[in-house]
Protein backbone atom coordinates (compact mmCIF):
# COMPACT_ATOMS: atom_id res chain seq x y z
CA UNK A 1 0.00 0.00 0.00
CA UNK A 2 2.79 2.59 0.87
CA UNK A 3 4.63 1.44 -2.42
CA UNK A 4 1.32 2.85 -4.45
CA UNK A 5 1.81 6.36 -2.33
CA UNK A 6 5.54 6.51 -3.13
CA UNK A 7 8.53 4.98 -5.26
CA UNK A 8 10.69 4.19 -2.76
CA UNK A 9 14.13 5.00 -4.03
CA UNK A 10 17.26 2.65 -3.39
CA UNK A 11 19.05 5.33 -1.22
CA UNK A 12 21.03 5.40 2.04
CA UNK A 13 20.29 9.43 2.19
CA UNK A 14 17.08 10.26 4.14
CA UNK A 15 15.59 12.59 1.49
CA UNK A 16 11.99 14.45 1.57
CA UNK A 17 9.04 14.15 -1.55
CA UNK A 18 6.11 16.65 -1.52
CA UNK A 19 3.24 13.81 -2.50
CA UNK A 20 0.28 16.06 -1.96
CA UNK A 21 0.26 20.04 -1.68
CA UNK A 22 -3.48 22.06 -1.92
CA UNK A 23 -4.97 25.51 -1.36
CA UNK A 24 -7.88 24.83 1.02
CA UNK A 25 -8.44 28.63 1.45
CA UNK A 26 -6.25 31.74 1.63
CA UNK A 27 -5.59 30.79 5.35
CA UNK A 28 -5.50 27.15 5.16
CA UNK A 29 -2.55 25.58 3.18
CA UNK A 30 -2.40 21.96 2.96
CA UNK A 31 1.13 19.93 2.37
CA UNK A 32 1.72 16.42 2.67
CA UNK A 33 5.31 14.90 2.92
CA UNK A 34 7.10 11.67 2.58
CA UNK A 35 10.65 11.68 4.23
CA UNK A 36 12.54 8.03 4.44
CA UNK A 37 15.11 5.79 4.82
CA UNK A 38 15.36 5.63 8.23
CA UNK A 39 16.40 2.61 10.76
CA UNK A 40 13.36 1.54 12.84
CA UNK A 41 12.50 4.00 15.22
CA UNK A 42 14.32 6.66 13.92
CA UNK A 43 11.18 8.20 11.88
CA UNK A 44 9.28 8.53 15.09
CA UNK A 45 12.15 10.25 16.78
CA UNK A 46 12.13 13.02 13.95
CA UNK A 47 8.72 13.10 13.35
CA UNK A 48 7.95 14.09 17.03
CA UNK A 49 11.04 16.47 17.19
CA UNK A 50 9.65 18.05 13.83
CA UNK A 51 6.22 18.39 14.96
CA UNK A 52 7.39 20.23 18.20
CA UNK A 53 9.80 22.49 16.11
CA UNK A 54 7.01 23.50 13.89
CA UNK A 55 4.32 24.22 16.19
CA UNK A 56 6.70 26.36 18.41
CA UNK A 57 9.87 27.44 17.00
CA UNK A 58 8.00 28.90 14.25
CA UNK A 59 8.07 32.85 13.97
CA UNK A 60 4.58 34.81 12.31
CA UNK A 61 3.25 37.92 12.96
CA UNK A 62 -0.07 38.55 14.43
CA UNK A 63 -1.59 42.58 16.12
CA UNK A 64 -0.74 42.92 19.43
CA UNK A 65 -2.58 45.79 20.44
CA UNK A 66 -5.03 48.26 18.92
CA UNK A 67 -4.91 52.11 19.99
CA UNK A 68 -8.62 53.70 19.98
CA UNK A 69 -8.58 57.06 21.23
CA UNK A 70 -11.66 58.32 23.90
CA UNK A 71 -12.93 54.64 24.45
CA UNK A 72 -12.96 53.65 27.95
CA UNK A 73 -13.35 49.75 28.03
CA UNK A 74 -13.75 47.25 25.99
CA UNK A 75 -17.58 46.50 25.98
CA UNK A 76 -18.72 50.55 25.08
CA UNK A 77 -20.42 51.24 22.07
CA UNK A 78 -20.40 54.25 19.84
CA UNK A 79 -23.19 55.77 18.11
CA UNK A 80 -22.88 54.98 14.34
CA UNK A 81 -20.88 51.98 14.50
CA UNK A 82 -22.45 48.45 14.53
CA UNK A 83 -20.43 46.71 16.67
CA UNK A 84 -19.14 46.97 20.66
CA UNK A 85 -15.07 47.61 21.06
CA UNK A 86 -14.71 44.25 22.55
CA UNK A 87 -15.92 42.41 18.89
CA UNK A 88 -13.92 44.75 16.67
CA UNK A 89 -10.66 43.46 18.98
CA UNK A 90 -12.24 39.99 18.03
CA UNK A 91 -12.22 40.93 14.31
CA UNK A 92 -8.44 42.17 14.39
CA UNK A 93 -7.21 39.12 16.58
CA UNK A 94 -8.81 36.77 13.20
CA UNK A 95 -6.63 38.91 10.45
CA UNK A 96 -3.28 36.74 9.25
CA UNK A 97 -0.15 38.47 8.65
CA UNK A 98 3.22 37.61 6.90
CA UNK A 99 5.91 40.14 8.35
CA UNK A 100 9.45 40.38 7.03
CA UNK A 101 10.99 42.33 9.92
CA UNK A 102 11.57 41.58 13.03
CA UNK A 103 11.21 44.73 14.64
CA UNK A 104 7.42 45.88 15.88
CA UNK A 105 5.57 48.03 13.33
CA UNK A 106 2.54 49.98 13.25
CA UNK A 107 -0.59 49.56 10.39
CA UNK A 108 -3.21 51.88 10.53
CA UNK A 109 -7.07 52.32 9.93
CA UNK A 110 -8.38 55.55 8.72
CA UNK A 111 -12.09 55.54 7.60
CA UNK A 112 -15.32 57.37 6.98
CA UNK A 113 -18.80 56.21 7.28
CA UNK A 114 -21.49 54.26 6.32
CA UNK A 115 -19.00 51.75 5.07
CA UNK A 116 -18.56 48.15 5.78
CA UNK A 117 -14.90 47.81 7.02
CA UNK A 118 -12.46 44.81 6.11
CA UNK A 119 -9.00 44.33 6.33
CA UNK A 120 -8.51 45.94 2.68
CA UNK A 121 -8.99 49.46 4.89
CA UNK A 122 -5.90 48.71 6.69
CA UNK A 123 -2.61 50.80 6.01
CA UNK A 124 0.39 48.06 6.23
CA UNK A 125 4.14 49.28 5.90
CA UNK A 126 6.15 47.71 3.21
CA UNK A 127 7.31 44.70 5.09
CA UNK A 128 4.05 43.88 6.27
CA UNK A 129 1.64 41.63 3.90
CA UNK A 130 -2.75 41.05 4.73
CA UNK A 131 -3.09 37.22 3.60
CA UNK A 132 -6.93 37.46 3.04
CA UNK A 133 -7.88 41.09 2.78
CA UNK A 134 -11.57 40.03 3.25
CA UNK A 135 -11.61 39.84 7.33
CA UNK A 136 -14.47 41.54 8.47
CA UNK A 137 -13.20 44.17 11.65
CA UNK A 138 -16.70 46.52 11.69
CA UNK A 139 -19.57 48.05 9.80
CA UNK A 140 -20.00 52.10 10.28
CA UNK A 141 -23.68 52.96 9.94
CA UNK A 142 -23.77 56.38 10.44
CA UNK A 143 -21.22 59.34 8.89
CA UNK A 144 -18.72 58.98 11.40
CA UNK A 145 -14.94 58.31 11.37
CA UNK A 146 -13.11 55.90 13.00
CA UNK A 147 -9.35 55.72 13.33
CA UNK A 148 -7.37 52.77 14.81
CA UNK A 149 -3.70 52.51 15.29
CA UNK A 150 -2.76 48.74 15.27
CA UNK A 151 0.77 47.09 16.55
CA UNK A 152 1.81 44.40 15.13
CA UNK A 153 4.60 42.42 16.28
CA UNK A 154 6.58 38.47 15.01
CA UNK A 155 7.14 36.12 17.75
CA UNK A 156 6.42 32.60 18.36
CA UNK A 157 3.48 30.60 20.38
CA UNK A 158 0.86 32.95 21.48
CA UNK A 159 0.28 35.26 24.35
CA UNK A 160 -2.35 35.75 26.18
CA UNK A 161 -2.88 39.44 27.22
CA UNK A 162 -4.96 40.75 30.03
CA UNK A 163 -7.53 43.79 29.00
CA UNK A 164 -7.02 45.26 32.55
CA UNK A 165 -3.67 46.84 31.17
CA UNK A 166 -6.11 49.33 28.85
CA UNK A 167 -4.45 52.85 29.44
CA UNK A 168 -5.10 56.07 26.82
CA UNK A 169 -7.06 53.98 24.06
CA UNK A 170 -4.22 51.41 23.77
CA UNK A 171 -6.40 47.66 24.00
CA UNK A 172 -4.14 44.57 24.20
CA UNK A 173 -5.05 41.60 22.43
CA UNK A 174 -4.81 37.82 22.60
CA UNK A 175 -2.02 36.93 19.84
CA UNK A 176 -1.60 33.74 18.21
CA UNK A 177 1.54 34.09 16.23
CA UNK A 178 2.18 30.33 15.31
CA UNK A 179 1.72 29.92 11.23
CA UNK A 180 1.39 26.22 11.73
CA UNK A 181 -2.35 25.06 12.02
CA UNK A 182 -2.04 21.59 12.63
CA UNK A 183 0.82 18.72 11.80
CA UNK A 184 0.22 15.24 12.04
CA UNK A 185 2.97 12.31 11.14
CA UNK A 186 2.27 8.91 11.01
CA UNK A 187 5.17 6.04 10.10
CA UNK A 188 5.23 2.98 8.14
CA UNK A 189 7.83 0.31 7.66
CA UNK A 190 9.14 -2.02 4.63
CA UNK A 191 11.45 -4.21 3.90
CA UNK A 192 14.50 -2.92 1.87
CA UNK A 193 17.49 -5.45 0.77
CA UNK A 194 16.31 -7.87 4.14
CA UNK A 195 16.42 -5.41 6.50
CA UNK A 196 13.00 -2.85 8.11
CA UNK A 197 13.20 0.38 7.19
CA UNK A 198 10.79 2.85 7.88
CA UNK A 199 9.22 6.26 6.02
CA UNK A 200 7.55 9.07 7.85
CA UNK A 201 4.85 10.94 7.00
CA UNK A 202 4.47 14.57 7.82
CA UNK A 203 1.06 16.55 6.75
CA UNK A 204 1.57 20.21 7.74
CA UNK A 205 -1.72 23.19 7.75
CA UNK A 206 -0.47 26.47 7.38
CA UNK A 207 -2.70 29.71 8.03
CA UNK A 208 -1.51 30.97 4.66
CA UNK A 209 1.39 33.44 5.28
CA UNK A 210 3.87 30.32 4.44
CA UNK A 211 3.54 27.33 2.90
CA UNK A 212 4.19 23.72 4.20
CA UNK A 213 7.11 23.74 2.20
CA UNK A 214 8.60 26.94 3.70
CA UNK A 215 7.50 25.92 7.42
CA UNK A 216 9.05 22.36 6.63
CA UNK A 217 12.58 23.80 5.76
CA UNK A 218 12.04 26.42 8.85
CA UNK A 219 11.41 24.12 11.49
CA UNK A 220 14.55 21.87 10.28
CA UNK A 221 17.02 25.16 10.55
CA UNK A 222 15.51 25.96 13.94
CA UNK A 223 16.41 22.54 15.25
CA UNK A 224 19.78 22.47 13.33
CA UNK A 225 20.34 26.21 15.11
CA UNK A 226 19.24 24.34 18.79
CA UNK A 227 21.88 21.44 18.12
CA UNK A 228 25.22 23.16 16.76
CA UNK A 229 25.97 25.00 20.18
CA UNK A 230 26.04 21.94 21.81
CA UNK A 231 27.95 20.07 19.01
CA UNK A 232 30.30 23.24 19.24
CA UNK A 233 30.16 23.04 23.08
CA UNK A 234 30.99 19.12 23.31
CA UNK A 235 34.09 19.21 20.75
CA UNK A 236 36.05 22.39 22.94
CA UNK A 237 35.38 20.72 26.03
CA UNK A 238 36.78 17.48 24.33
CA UNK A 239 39.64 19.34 22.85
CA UNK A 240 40.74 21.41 25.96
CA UNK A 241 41.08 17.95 28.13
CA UNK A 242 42.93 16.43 25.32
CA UNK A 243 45.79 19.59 25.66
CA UNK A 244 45.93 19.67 29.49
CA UNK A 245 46.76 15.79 29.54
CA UNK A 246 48.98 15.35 27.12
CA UNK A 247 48.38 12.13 26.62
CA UNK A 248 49.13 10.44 23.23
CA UNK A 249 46.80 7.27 24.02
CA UNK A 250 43.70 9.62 24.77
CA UNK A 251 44.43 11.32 21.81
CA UNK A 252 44.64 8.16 19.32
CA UNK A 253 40.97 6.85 21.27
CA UNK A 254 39.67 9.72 19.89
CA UNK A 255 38.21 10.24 16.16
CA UNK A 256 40.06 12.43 14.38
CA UNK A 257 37.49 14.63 13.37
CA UNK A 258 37.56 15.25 17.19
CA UNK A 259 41.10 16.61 17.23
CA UNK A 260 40.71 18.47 13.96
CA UNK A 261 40.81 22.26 13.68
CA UNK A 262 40.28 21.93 10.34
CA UNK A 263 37.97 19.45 10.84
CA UNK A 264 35.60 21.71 13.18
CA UNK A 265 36.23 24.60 11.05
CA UNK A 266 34.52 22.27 7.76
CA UNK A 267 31.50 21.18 10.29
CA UNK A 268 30.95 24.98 10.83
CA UNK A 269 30.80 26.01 7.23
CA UNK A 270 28.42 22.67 6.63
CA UNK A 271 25.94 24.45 9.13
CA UNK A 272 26.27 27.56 8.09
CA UNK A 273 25.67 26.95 4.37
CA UNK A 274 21.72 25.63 6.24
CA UNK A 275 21.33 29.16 8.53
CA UNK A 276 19.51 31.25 6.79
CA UNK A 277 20.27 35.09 7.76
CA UNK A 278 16.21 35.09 9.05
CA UNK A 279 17.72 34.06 12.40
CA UNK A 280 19.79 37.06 13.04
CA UNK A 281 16.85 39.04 13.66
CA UNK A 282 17.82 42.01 11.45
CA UNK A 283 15.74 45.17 10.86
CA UNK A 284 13.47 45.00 7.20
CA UNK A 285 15.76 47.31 5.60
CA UNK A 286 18.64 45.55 6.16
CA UNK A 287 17.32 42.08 5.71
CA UNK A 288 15.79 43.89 1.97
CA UNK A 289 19.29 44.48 1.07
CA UNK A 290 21.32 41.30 1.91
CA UNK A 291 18.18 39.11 -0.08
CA UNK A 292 18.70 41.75 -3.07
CA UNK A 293 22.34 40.39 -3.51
CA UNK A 294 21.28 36.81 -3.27
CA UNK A 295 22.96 36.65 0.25
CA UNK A 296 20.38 33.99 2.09
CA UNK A 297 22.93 31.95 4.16
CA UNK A 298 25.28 32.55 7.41
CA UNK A 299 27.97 31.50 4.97
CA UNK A 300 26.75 33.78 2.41
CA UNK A 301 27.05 36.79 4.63
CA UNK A 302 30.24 35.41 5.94
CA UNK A 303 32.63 36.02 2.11
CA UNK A 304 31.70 39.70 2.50
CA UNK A 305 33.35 42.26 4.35
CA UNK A 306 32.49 45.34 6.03
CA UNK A 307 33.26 47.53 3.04
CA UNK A 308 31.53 44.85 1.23
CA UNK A 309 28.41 45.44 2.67
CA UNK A 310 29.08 49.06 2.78
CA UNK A 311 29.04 48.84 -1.18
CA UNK A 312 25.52 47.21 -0.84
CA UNK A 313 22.52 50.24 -2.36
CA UNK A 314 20.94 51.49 0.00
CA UNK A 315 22.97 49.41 2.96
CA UNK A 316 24.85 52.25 5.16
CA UNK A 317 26.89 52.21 8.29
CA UNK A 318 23.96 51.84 10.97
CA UNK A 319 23.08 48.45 8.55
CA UNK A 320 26.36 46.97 8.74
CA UNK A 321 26.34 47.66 12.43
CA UNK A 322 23.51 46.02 13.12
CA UNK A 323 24.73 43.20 10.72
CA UNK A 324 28.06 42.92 13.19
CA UNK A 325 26.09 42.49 16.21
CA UNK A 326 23.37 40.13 15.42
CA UNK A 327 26.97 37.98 14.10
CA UNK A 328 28.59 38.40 17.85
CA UNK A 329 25.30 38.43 19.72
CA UNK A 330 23.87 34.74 17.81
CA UNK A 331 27.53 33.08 16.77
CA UNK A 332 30.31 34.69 17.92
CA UNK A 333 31.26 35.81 14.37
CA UNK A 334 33.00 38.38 12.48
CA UNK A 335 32.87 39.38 8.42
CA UNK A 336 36.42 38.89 6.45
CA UNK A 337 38.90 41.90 6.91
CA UNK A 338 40.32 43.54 4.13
């Protein structure tokens, strides 16, 4: 039965196959993978570590708060508007956002009545993006205006504000910034040249602001980024006993690769080449800039140097110091000198 699903290719090289990928709506993405060989019980080992990494190591962007100015709680009304403050909070908690910075930005509503209001009436900056601009927020039934200024903010999880913190207009709201929907994995053995392999299968629901394909790849750098400080960790520990001993017999029981400068130095570059420069947090304009030149890796960012960058349109000094310190701050790095 698996062998209709999926050719299973002679390989020794777990690989991944997209076998199913749909557009259920503009906020539900559908993507169905296929990732094998692995040795029994290795698929269940990933496919719970991947399942955790995607539902909570995955950045989106949701509003945070909502400033409405001489409203003093949540459940008021206003004359010539439809619904109370506390649904219109509803209505902007339900709007899906894709956000390319890091930073938290500000989107704005600015309207005149009678006019049905959707999320098409909302003012985004340049690095912010609606997904489905059809979200109802409010209806204004009389000719009134109403003007909201909205903060919107990328983290991960969700967070749970409390409305008691209300001061001058400015209503927190309940944000659910995790992309992923739902995941499910299930695994399923076969036999391969007498011995039991097994394949997993990952289905991934996106709200729409990436797809299963981009929170697949995601989720695998943010567990890759969790394991390299300890893999970093383990070998100078391992190294730094081997020097204060001085002894040749611990050194042979080791594997070279162990002992290796050069080695480590190779395993570095290897990870690098798979961080992609989303995870040093830069500000939009900066992060604009780097993608413009096709630099999308740690190790791409790592062959430039400071008047490298310099030479970068529209990249100036405050962007290559901000570039330096994300490097120190997440990997004790430095660009090439020249």
């Amino acid at each position: 039965m698996i062998k209709d699903e999926i050719e299973i290719p002679n390989q020794k090289i777990v690989q991944w196959r997209c076998i199913e990928s749909k557009m259920e709506s503009k906020r539900l993405l559908y993507g169905r993978f296929a990732i094998s060989p692995f040795r029994k019980g290795q698929a269940n080992t990933v496919g719970t570590a991947m399942r955790r990494a995607l539902l909570n190591e995955i950045k989106g962007a949701s509003i945070t708060a909502a400033q409405i100015k001489k409203v003093k709680h949540e459940y008021c009304t206003i004359a010539g508007i439809q619904e109370s403050i506390h649904d219109i909070l509803i209505n902007l908690k339900e709007i899906v956002l894709k956000s390319d910075s890091f930073e938290p930005q500000k989107a704005y509503i600015s309207t005149q009545g009678p006019k049905k209001i959707t999320a098409r009436d909302i003012q985004v900056p340049p690095s912010v993006r609606i997904i489905d601009t059809t979200q109802y927020i409010a209806t204004l039934t009389g000719t009134i205006s109403l003007d909201i200024v909205l903060n919107i903010e990328k983290d991960c999880g969700y967070r749970i504000e409390n409305l008691q913190k209300y001061q001058d207009g400015v209503f927190p709201i309940d944000a659910v910034f995790m992309p992923i929907r739902n995941v499910n994995y299930s695994v399923h053995s076969f036999e391969s040249k007498e011995k039991i392999k097994e394949i997993l299968f990952l289905e991934i629901w996106t709200d729409g602001s990436l797809t299963p394909k981009e929170a697949l790849y995601e989720a695998s750098r943010n567990l890759i980024d969790l394991f390299i400080p300890l893999i970093n960790s383990e070998r100078k520990e391992i190294l730094s006993d081997e020097i204060n001993k001085k002894d040749e017999s611990i050194l042979c029981s080791f594997p070279t690769g162990l002992r290796s400068i050069d080695m480590e130095k190779m395993t570095k570059d290897m990870a690098f080449k798979h961080i992609f420069i989303d995870q040093l947090e830069l500000p939009a304009r900066a992060y604009n800039c780097l993608k413009r030149v096709n630099i999308h890796t740690i190790a791409d960012l790592l062959k430039y140097s400071k008047d490298d960058l310099i030479k970068i349109k529209n990249f100036g000094k405050k962007s290559v110091e901000q570039v330096l310190e994300a490097l120190k701050k997440r990997f004790s790095l430095d660009l090439l000198k020249k």
